[in-house]
Protein backbone atom coordinates (compact mmCIF):
# COMPACT_ATOMS: atom_id res chain seq x y z
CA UNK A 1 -51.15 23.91 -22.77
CA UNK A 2 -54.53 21.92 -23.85
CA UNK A 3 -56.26 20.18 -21.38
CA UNK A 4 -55.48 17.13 -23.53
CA UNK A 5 -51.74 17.54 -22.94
CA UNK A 6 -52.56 18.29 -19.55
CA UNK A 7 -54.51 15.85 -19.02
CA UNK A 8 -51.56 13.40 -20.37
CA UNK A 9 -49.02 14.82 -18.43
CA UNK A 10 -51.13 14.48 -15.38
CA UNK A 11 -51.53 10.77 -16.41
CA UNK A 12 -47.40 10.37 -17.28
CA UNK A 13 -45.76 8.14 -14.92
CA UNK A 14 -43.70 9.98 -12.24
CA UNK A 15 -39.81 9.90 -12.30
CA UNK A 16 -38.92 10.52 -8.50
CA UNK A 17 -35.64 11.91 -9.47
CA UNK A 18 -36.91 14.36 -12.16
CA UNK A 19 -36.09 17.67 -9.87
CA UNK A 20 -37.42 19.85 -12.84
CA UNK A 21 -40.82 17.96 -12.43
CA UNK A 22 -40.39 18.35 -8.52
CA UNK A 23 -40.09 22.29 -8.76
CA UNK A 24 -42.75 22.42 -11.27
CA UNK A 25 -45.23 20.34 -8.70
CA UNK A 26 -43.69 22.47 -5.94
CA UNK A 27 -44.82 26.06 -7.84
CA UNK A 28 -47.79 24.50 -8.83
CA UNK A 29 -48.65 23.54 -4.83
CA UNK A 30 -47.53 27.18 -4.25
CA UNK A 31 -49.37 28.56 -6.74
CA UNK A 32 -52.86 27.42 -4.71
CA UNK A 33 -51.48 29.18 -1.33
CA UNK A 34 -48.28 30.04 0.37
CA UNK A 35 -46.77 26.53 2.37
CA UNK A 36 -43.95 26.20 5.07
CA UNK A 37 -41.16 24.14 3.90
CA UNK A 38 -41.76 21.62 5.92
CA UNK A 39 -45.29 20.63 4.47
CA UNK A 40 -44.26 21.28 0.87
CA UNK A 41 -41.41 18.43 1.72
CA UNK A 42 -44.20 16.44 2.84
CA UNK A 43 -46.44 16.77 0.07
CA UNK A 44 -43.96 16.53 -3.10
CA UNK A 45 -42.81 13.19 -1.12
CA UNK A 46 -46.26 12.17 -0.62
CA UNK A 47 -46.55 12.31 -4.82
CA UNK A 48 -43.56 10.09 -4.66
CA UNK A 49 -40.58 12.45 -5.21
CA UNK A 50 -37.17 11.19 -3.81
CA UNK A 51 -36.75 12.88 -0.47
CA UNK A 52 -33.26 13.79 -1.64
CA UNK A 53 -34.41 15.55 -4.72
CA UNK A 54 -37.16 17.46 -2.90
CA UNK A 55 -34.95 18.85 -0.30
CA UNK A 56 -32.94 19.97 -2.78
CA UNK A 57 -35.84 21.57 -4.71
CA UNK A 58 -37.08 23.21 -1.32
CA UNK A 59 -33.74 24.64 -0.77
CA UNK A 60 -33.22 26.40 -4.18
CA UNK A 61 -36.80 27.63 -3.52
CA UNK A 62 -35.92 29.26 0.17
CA UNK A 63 -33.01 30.87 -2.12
CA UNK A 64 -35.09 32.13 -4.67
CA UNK A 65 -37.41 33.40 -1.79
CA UNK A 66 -40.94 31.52 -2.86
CA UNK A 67 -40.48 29.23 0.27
CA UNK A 68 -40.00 31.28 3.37
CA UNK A 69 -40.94 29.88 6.47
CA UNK A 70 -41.45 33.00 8.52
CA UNK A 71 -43.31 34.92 6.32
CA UNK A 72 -46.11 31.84 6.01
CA UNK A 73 -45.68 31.91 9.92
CA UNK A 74 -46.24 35.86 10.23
CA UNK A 75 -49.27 35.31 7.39
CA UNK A 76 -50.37 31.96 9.63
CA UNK A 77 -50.84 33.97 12.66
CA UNK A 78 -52.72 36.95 11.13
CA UNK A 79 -55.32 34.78 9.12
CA UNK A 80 -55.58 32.61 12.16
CA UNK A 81 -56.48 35.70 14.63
CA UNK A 82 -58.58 37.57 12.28
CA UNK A 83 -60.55 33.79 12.45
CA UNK A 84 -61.01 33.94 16.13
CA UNK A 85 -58.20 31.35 16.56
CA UNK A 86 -56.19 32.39 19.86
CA UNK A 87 -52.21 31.89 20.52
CA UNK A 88 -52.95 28.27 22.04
CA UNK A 89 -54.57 26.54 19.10
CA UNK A 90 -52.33 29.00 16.53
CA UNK A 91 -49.45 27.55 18.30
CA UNK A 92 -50.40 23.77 18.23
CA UNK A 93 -51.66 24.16 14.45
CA UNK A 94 -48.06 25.60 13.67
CA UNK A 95 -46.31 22.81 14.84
CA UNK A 96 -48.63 20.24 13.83
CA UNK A 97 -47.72 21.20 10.19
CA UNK A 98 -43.91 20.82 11.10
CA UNK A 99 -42.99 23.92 11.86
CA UNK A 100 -39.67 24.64 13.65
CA UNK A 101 -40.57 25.82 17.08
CA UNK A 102 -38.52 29.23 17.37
CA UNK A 103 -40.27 30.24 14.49
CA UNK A 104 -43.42 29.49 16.24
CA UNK A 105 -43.19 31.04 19.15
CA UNK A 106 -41.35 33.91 17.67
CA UNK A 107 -44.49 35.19 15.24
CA UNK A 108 -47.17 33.79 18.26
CA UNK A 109 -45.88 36.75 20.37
CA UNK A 110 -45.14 38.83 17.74
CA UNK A 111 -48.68 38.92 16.91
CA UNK A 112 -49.43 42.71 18.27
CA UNK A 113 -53.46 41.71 19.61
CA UNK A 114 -54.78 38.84 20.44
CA UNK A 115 -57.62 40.50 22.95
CA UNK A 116 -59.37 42.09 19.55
CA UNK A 117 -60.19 38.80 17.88
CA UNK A 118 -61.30 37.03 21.00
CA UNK A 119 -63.83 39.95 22.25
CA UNK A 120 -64.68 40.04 18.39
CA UNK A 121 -65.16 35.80 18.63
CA UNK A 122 -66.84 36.32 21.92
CA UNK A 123 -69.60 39.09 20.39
CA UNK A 124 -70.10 36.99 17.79
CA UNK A 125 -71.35 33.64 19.19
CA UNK A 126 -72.78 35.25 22.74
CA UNK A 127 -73.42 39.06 21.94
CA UNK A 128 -72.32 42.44 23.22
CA UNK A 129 -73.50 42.01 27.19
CA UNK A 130 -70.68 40.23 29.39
CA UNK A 131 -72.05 36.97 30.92
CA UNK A 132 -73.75 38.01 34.45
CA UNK A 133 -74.15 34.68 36.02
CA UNK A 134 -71.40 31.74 36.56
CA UNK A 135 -73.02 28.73 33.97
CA UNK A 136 -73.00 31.87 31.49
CA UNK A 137 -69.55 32.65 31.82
CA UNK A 138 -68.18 29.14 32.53
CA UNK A 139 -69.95 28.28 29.20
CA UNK A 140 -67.92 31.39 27.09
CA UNK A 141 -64.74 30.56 29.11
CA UNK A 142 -65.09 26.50 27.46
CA UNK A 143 -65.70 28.84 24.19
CA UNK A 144 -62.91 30.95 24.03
CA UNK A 145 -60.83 27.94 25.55
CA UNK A 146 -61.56 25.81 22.90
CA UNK A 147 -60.43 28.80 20.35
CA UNK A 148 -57.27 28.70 21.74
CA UNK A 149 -56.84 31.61 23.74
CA UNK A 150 -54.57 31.90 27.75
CA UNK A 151 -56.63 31.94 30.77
CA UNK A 152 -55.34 34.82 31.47
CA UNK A 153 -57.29 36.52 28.09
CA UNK A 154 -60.10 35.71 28.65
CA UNK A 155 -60.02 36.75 32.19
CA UNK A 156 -59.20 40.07 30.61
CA UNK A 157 -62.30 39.56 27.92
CA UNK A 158 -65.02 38.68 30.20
CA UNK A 159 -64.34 41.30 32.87
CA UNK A 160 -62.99 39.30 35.93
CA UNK A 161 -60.62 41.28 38.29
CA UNK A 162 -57.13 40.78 37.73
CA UNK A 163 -56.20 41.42 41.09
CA UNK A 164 -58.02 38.79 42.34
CA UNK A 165 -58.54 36.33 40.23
CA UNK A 166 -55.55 36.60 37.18
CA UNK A 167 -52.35 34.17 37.60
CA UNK A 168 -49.35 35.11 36.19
């Protein structure tokens, strides 16, 4: 297609009930990066597809398997991580975009390591040496807090003694 055509197609008014048009603006969304269903909905409506027609769409492309909303969570989750983002702040992003919960939780704990990413987050911004003194630990706790990751991790990260300091 030219960019003329394109460019005139672009330009076309929309039909809100053209489904064809709705899959091709769906593939084209999906095209860019992998989307959970829920967001796709949410954007294909936002262009001013019926609602009706787009769930339809979204269904026939969960069928054809180029929708599937536990691989992007599974995909999510590892991009997340390997960002420094912990289970917390994974969690909340997941369900911000609409995710169903189950789904959620389900690839959160079936992440296999969330301790690598956070020491790796931790090295990064403060360096190799655990903190030695309580403002320099309190300040990479508020760090690794705001990341996302448990308490309990970062307990773990920094050192502290489980025994008498972890909660369950």
């Amino acid at each position: 297609m030219t960019s003329r055509r394109h460019d005139a197609l672009a330009r076309a008014p929309l039909d809100p009930l053209d489904a064809r048009a709705a899959r091709v603006a769906a593939l084209d969304t999906l095209a860019r990066r992998d989307h959970a269903s829920t967001e796709l909905t949410r954007k294909l409506v936002e262009k001013g597809y019926d609602p009706d027609v787009v769930a339809g769409v979204i269904d026939r492309l969960q069928v054809d398997r180029l929708v599937n909303d536990r691989r992007y969570v599974e995909s999510f989750v590892a991009l997340h991580a390997a960002r420094g983002q912990g289970p917390v702040r994974v969690r909340a992003d997941l369900r911000n975009l609409g995710v169903p919960r189950e789904l959620v939780d389900e690839g959160v704990e079936a992440y296999a390591d969330w301790l690598t990413p956070l020491r790796q987050a931790r090295q990064k911004k403060f360096g190799v040496e655990l903190p030695s003194d309580y403002a320099a630990r309190q300040r990479q706790v508020r760090f690794l807090t705001y990341r996302g990751y448990t308490g309990t991790q970062i307990r773990l990260a920094l050192g502290f003694d489980m025994d008498l300091d972890g909660d369950s």
